[in-house]
Protein backbone atom coordinates (compact mmCIF):
# COMPACT_ATOMS: atom_id res chain seq x y z
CA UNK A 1 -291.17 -31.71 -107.02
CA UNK A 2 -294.98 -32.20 -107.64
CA UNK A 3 -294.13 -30.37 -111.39
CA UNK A 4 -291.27 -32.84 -112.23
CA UNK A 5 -293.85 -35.93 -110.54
CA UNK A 6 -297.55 -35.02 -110.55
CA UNK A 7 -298.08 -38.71 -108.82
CA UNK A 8 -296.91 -37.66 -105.55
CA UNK A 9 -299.38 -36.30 -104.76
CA UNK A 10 -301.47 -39.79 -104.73
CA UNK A 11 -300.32 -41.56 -101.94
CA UNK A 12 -297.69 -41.85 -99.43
CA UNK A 13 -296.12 -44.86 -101.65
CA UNK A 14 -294.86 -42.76 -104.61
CA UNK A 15 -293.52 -39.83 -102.02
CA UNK A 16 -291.52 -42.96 -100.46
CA UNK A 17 -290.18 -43.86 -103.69
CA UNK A 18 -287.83 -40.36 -103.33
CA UNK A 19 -287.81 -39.64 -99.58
CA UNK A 20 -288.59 -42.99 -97.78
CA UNK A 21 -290.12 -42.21 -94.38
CA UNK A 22 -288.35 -39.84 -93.44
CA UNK A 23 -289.92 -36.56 -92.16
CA UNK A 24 -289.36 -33.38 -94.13
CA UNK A 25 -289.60 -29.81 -93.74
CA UNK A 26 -290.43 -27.54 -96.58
CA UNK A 27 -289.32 -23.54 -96.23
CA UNK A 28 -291.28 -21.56 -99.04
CA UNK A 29 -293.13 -18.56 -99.31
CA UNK A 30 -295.88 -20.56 -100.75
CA UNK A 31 -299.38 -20.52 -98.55
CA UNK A 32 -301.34 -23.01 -100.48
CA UNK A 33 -299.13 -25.97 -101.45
CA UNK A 34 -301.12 -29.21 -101.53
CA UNK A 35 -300.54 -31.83 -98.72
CA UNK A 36 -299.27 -35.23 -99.59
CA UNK A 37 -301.04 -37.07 -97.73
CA UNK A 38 -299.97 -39.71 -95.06
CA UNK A 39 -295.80 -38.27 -95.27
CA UNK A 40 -294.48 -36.31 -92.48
CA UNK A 41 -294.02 -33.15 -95.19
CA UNK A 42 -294.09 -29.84 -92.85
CA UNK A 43 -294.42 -26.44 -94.84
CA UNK A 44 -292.45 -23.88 -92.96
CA UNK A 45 -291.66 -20.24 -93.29
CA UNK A 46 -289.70 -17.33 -91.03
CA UNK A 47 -286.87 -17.39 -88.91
CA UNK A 48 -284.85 -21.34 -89.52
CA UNK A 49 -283.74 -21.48 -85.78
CA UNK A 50 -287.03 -22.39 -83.93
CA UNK A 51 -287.56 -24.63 -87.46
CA UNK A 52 -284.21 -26.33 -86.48
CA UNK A 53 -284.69 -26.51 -82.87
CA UNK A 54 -288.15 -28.64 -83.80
CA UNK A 55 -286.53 -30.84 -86.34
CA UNK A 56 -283.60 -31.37 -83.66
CA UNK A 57 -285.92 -32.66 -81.56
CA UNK A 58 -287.65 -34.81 -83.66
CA UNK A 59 -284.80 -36.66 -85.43
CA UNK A 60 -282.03 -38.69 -84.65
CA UNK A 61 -278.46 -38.04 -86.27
CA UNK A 62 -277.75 -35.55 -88.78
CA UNK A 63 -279.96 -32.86 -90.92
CA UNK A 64 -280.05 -32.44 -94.69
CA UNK A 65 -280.37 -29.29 -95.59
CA UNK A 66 -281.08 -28.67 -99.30
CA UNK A 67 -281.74 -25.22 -101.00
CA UNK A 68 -280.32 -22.42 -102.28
CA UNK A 69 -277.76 -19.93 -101.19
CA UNK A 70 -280.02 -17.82 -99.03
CA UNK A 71 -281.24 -20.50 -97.13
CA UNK A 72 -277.82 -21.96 -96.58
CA UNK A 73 -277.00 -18.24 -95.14
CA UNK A 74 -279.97 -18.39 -93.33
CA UNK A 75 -278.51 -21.44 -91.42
CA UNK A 76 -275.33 -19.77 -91.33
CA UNK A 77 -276.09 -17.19 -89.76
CA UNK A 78 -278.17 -18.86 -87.30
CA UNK A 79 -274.48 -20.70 -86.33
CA UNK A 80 -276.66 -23.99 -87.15
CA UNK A 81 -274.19 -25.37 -89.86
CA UNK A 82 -271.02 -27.93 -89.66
CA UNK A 83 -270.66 -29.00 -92.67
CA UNK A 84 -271.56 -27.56 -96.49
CA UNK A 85 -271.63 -30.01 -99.75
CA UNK A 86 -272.31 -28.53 -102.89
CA UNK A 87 -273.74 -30.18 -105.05
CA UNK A 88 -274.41 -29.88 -108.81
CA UNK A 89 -277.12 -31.51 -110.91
CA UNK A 90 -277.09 -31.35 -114.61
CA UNK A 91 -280.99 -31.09 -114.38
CA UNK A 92 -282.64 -29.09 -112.15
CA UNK A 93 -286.50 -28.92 -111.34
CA UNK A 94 -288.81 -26.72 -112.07
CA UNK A 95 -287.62 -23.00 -113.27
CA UNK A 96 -283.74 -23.30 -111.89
CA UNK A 97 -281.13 -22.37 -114.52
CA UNK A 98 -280.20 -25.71 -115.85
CA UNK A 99 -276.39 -26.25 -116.11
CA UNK A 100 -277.05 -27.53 -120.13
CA UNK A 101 -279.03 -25.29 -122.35
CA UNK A 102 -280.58 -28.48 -123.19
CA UNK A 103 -282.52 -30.70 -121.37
CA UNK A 104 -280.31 -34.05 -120.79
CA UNK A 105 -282.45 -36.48 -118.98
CA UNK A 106 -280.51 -38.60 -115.86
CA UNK A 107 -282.29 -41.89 -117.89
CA UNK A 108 -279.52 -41.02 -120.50
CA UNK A 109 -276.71 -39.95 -118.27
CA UNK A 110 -274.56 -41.66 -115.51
CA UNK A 111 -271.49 -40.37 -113.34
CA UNK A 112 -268.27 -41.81 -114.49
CA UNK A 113 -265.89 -39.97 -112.10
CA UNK A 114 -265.28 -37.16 -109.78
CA UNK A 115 -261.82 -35.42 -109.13
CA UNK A 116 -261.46 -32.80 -106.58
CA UNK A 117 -258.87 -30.12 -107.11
CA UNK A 118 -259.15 -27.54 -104.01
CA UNK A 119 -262.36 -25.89 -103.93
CA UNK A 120 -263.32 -27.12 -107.92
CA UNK A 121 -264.90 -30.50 -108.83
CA UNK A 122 -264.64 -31.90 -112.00
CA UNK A 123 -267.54 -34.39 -112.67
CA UNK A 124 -267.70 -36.80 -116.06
CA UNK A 125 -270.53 -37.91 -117.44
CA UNK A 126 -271.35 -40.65 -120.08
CA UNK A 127 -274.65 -39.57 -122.07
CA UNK A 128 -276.50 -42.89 -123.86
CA UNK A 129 -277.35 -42.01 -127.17
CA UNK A 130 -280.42 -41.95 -128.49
């Protein structure tokens, strides 16, 4: 996230701007990702059930879990999910496989519809042209 927005990082006010106030909890392997100061950002890494017995009992309502397939099975496996949405972005951040082998910024493209046919999704998009 700080790659795609190098201003988070300056104040609680721009992290808002994406997350609002809620708290957040960050699995990675990372050991020295920068704070952003004054948000309620948690790195975390290990086992996801003593992670989701903490965040349990610090929010009210449901959790959003977002993240890749291992981390999904992770909470799988743990017996900690009810619900899976996948999701598909035609940009992703940082080093994921983009779904384009272009880069098609969201400023230029908007959602017209999305059908649901069993297990497949078909999503149109209108691009702007430049």
């Amino acid at each position: 996230m700080i790659d795609h927005d190098p201003k988070m990082l300056t104040g609680p006010e721009k992290w808002r701007e994406y997350y609002d106030d809620r708290p957040v909890w960050v699995f990675t392997h990372a050991t020295d990702l920068p704070a952003v100061q004054g948000t309620q950002v948690h790195f975390v890494q290990g086992d996801v059930k003593p992670v989701y017995d903490e965040i349990a009992a610090t929010v009210d309502g449901g959790i959003w879990l977002v993240g890749g397939g291992d981390l999904v099975g992770q909470f799988d496996d743990a017996g900690l999910l009810d619900e899976v949405v996948a999701g598909i972005c035609p940009v992703t951040l940082g080093a994921g496989a983009p779904l384009f082998p272009r880069r098609i910024t969201s400023k230029r493209m908007s959602v017209i519809d999305v059908v649901q046919s069993g297990e497949q999704v078909k999503i149109r998009y209108r691009i702007e042209r430049s």
